[in-house]
Protein backbone atom coordinates (compact mmCIF):
# COMPACT_ATOMS: atom_id res chain seq x y z
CA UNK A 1 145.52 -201.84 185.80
CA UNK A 2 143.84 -204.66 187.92
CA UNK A 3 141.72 -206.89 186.32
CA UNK A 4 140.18 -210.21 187.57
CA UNK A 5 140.10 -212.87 184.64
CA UNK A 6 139.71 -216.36 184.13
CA UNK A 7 141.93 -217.68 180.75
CA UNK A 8 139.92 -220.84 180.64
CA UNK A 9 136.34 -222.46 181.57
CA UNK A 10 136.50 -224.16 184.92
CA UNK A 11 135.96 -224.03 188.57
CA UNK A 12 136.68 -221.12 190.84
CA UNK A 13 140.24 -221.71 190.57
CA UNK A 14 140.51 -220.34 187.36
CA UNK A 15 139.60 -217.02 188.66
CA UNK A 16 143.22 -215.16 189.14
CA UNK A 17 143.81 -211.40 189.24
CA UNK A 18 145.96 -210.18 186.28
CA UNK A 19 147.74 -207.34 185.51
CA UNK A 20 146.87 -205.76 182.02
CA UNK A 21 146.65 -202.48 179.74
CA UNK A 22 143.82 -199.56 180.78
CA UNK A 23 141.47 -200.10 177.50
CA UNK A 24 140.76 -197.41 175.31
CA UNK A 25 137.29 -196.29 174.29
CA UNK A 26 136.22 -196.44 170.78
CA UNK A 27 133.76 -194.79 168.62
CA UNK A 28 130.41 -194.80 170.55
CA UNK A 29 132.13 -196.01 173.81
CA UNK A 30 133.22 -194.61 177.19
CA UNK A 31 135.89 -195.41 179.47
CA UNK A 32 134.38 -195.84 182.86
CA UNK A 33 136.74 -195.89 186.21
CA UNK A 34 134.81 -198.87 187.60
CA UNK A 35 133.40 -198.42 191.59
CA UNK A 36 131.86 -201.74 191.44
CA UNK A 37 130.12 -204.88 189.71
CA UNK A 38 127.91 -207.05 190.61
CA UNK A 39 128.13 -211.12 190.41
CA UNK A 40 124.75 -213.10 189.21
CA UNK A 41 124.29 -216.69 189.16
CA UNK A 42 124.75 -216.40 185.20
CA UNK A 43 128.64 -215.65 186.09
CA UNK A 44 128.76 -219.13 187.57
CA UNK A 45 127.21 -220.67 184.55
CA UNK A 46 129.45 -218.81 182.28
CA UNK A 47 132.65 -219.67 184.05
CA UNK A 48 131.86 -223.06 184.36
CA UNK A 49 131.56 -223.19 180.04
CA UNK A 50 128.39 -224.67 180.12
CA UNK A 51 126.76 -221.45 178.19
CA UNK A 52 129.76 -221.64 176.17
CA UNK A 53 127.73 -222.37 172.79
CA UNK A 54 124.57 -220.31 173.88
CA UNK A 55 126.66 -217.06 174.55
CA UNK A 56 129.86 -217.12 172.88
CA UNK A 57 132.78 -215.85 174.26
CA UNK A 58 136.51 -215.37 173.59
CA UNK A 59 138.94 -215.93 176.66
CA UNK A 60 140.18 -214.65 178.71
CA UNK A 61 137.07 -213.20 180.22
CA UNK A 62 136.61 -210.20 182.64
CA UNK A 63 133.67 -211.04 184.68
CA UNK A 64 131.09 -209.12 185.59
CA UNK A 65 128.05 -208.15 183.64
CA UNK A 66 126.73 -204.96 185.62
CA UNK A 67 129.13 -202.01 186.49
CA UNK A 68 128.28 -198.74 188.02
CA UNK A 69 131.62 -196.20 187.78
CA UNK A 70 132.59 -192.69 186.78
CA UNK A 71 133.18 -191.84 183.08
CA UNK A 72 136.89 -190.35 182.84
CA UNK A 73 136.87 -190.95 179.09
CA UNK A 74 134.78 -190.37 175.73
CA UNK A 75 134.65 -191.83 172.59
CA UNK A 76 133.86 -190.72 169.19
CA UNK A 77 130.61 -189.90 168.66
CA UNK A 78 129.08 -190.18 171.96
CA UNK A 79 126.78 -187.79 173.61
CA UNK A 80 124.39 -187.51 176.47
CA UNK A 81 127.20 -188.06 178.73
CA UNK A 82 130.02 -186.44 180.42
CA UNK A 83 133.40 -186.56 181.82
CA UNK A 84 132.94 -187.30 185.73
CA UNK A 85 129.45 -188.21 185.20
CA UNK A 86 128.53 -191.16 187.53
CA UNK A 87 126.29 -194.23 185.36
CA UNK A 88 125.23 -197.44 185.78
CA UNK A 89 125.24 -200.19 182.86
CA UNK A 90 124.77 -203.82 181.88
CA UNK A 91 127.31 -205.67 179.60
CA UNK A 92 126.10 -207.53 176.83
CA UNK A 93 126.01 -211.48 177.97
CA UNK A 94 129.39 -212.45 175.40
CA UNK A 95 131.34 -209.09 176.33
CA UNK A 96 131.49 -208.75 180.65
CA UNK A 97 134.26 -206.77 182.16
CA UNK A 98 133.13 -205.17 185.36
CA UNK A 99 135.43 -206.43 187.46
CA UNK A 100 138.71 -204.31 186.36
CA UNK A 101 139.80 -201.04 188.04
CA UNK A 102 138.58 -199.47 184.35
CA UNK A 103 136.23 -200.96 181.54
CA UNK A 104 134.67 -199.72 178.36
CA UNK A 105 131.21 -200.30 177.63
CA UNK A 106 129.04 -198.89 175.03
CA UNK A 107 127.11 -195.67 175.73
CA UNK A 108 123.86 -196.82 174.95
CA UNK A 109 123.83 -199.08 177.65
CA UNK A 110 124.62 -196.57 180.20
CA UNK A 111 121.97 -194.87 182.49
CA UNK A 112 122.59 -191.79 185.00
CA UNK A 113 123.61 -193.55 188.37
CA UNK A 114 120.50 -193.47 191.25
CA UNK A 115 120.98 -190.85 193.69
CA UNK A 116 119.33 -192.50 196.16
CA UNK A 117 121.83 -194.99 196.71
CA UNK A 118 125.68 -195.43 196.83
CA UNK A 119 127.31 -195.89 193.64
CA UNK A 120 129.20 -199.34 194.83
CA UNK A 121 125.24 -200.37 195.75
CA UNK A 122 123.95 -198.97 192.47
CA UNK A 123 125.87 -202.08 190.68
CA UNK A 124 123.56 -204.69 191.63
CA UNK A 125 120.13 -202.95 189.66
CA UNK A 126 121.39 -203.30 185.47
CA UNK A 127 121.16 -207.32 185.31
CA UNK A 128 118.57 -208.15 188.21
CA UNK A 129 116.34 -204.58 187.49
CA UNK A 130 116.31 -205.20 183.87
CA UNK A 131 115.39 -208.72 183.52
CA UNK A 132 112.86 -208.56 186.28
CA UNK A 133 111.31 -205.46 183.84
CA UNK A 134 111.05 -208.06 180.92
CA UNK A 135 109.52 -210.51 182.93
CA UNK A 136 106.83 -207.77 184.67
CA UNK A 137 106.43 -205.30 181.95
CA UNK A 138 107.37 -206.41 178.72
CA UNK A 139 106.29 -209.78 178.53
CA UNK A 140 103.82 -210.24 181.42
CA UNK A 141 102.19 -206.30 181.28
CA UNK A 142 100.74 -206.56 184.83
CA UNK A 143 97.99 -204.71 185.24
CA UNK A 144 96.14 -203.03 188.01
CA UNK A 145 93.77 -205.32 189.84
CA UNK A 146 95.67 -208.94 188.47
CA UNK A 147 96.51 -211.72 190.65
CA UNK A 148 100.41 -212.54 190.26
CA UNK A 149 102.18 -215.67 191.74
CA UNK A 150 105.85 -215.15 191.81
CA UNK A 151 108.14 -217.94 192.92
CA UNK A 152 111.34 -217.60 194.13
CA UNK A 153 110.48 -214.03 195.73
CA UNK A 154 113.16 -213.18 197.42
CA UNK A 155 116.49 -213.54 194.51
CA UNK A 156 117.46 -210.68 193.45
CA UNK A 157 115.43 -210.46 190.78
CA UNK A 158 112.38 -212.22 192.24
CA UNK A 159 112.37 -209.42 194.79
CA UNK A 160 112.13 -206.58 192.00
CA UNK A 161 109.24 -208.66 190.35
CA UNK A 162 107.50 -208.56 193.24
CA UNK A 163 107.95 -204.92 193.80
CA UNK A 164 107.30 -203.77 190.09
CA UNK A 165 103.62 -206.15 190.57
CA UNK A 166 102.90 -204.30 193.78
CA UNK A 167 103.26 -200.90 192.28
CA UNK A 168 101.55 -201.50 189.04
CA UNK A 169 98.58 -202.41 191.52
CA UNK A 170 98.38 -206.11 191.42
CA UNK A 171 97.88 -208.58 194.18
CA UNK A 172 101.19 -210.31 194.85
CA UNK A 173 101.51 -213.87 196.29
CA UNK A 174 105.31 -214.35 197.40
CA UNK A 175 106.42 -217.82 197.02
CA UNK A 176 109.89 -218.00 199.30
CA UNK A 177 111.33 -218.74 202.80
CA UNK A 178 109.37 -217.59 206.07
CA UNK A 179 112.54 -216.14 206.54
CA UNK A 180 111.83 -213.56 204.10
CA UNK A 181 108.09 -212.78 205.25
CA UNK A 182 109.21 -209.16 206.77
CA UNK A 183 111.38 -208.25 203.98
CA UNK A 184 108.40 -209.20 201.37
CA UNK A 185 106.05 -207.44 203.78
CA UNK A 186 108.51 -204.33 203.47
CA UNK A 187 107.59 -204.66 199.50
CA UNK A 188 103.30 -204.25 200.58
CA UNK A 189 103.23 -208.33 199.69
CA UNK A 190 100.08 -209.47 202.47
CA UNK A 191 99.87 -212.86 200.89
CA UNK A 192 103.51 -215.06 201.62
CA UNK A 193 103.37 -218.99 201.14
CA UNK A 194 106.52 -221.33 201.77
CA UNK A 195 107.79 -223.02 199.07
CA UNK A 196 105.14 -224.53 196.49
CA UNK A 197 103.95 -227.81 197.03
CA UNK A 198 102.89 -228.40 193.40
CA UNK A 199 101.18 -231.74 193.95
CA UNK A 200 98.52 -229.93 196.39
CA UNK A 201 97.14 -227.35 193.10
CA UNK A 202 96.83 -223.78 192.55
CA UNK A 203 93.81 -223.60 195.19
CA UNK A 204 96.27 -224.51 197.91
CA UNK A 205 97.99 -220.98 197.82
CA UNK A 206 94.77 -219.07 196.39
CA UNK A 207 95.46 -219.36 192.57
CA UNK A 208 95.06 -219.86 190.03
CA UNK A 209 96.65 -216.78 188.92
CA UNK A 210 96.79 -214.36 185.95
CA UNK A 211 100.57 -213.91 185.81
CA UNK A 212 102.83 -216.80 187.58
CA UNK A 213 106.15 -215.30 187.53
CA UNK A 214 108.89 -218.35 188.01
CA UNK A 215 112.65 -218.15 189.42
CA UNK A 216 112.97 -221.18 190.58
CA UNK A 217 114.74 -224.35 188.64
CA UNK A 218 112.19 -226.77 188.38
CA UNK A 219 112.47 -229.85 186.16
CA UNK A 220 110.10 -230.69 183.31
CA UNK A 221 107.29 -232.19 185.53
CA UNK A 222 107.34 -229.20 187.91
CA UNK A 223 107.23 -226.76 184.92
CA UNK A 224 104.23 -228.66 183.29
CA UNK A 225 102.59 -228.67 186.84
CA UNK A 226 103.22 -224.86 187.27
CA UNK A 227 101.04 -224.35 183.80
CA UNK A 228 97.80 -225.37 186.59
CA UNK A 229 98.81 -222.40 188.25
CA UNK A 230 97.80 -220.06 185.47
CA UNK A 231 94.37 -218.93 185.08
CA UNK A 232 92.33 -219.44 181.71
CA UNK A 233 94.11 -216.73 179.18
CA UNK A 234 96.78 -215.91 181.69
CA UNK A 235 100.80 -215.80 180.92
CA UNK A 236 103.92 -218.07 182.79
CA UNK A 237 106.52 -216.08 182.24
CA UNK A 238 110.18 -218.14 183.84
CA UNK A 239 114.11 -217.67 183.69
CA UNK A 240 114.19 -220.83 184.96
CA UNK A 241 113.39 -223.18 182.58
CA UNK A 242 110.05 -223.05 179.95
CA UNK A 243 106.40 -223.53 181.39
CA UNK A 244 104.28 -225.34 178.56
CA UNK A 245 102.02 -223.14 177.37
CA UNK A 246 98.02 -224.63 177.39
CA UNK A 247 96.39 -223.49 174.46
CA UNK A 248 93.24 -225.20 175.35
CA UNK A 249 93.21 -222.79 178.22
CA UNK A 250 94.48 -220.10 176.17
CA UNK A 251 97.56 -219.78 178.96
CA UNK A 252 100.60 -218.45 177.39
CA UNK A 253 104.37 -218.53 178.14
CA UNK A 254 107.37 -216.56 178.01
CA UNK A 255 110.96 -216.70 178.82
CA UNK A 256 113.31 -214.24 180.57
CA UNK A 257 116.41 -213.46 178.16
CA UNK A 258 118.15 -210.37 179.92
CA UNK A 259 119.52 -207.96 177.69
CA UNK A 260 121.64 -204.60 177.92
CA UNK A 261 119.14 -201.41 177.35
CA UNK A 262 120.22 -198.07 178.15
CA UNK A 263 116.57 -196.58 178.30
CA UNK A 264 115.25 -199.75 179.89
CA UNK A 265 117.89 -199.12 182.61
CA UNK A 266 116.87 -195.53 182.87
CA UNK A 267 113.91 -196.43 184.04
CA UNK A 268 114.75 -198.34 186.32
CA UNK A 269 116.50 -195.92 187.99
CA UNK A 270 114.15 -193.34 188.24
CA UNK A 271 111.46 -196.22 189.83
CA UNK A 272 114.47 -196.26 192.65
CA UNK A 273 114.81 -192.92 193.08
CA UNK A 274 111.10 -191.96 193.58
CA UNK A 275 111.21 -195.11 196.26
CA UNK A 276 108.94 -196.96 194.08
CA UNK A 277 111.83 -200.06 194.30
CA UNK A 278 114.37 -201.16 196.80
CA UNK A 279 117.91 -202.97 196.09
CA UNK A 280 117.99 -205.83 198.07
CA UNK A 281 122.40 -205.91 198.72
CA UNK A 282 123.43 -209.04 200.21
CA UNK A 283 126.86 -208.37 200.85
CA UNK A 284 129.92 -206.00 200.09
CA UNK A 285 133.39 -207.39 199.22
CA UNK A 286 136.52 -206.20 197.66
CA UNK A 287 137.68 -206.33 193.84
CA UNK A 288 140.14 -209.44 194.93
CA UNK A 289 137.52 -211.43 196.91
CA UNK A 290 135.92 -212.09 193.55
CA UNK A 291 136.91 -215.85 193.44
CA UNK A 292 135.60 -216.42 197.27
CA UNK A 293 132.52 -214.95 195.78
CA UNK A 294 132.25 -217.61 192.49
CA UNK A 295 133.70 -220.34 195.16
CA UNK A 296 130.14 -219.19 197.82
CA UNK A 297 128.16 -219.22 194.75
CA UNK A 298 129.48 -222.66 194.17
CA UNK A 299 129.44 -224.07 197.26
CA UNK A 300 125.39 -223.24 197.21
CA UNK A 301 124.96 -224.75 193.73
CA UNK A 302 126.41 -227.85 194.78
CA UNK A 303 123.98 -228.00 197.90
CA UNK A 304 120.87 -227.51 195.65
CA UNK A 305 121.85 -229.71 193.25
């Protein structure tokens, strides 16, 4: 079969298409025939070695943290699923493989595919949907009635933050591009601000705020400045970096560390298919256009940076 690889850490050259042996499922495990994956800006970081002693991982890697395929194969001991049965699943962060023809992945990180959406789409929810859970649900509850500042509204994950916060009842402020006002409109956001000016204060964009919800890479002074933003007893929660927590103010802080869950992923797919969420898919390429895609991804790193 097909597989894309890279045998060493590097830039997007090292991303080559091999040819190699259909795996085998083993106990607890099912052989998927893979419709799509997904790439995240955690690929880039991976592939570059930089997370090399955070997340482990033997070479060559198979990119690709998020599938969504058809099972064509069980292993021992697995049930809840079956032959021809379409799903939708999230590698661990030191295992990837979505980007082969076939890949085996546990079953307990599988969910039933969405059937509101196209299986190839249904790729891009298991990273994005399940880290912007943790950072809505599990570590910022958001409640009915809260005020919630998210920044960076508009990434893939931002964008489900923002949508999880309007449907738990919660008064969203979107922190992106005016380029994105309609889209974040789409979502029931009425409040949209351009990027944060964090000298001017939390009053500036009508904060502070109970839950301040980051995604964008800030540096240490930015972080500490983005505390000002929560209100007395409120939560920070970031993937981007760690907001100090003010115990004075009794503000706490959290970090987003995605990882696989079957149920988590579940239901996250049933939120889609009762229209409660929206994948936001930016673009559609073939299998072998994967290293154009890290080389994009690059080319936009190198700009922010």
């Amino acid at each position: 079969m097909k597989a894309i690889r890279y045998h060493q850490f590097g830039g997007t050259e090292v991303v080559r298409e091999d040819e190699v042996a259909r795996p085998a499922p083993g106990r607890g495990q099912v052989l998927l025939k893979v419709a799509a994956t997904s790439f995240n800006p955690v690929d880039d970081h991976i592939r570059l070695g930089v997370l090399a002693e955070a997340i482990p991982t033997p070479l060559p890697i198979t990119p690709g943290l998020d599938v969504a395929g058809t099972v064509i194969e069980l292993g021992a001991e697995v049930s809840g699923l079956q032959v021809d049965g379409q799903v939708v699943g999230m590698f661990p962060l030191d295992q990837h493989g979505g980007a082969a023809e076939y890949a085996v992945i546990a079953a307990g990180l599988l969910a039933a595919a969405p059937r509101t959406v196209a299986l190839t789409d249904a790729a891009a929810l298991p990273l994005a949907g399940l880290a912007a859970r943790q950072a809505a649900i599990e570590l910022a509850d958001i409640q009915k009635g809260q005020s919630v500042l998210v920044n960076g509204a508009c990434g893939a994950v931002g964008s489900l933050v923002v949508q999880l916060a309007v449907d738990a009842g919660a008064t969203v402020t979107a922190v992106d591009g005016p380029q994105h006002a309609v889209g974040l409109r789409g979502y029931g956001v009425t409040n949209i601000v351009g990027p944060l000016d964090l000298d001017a204060g939390p009053a500036a964009v009508g904060g502070p705020f109970d839950v301040v919800v980051n995604h964008v890479r800030l540096d240490a002074d930015g972080l500490a400045k983005l505390a000002s933003y929560v209100a007395d007893g409120g939560i920070a929660v970031s993937s981007a970096g760690a907001v100090p927590a003010d115990d004075e103010r009794s503000v706490r802080t959290a970090s987003v560390w995605v990882t696989p869950n079957g149920s988590h992923l579940a239901d996250m797919v049933s939120r889609l298919d009762e229209g409660r969420l929206e994948l936001a898919i930016v673009d559609r390429r073939p299998l072998q256009q994967l290293q154009a895609v890290h080389e994009d991804a690059a080319s936009k790193r190198q700009a922010r940076w």
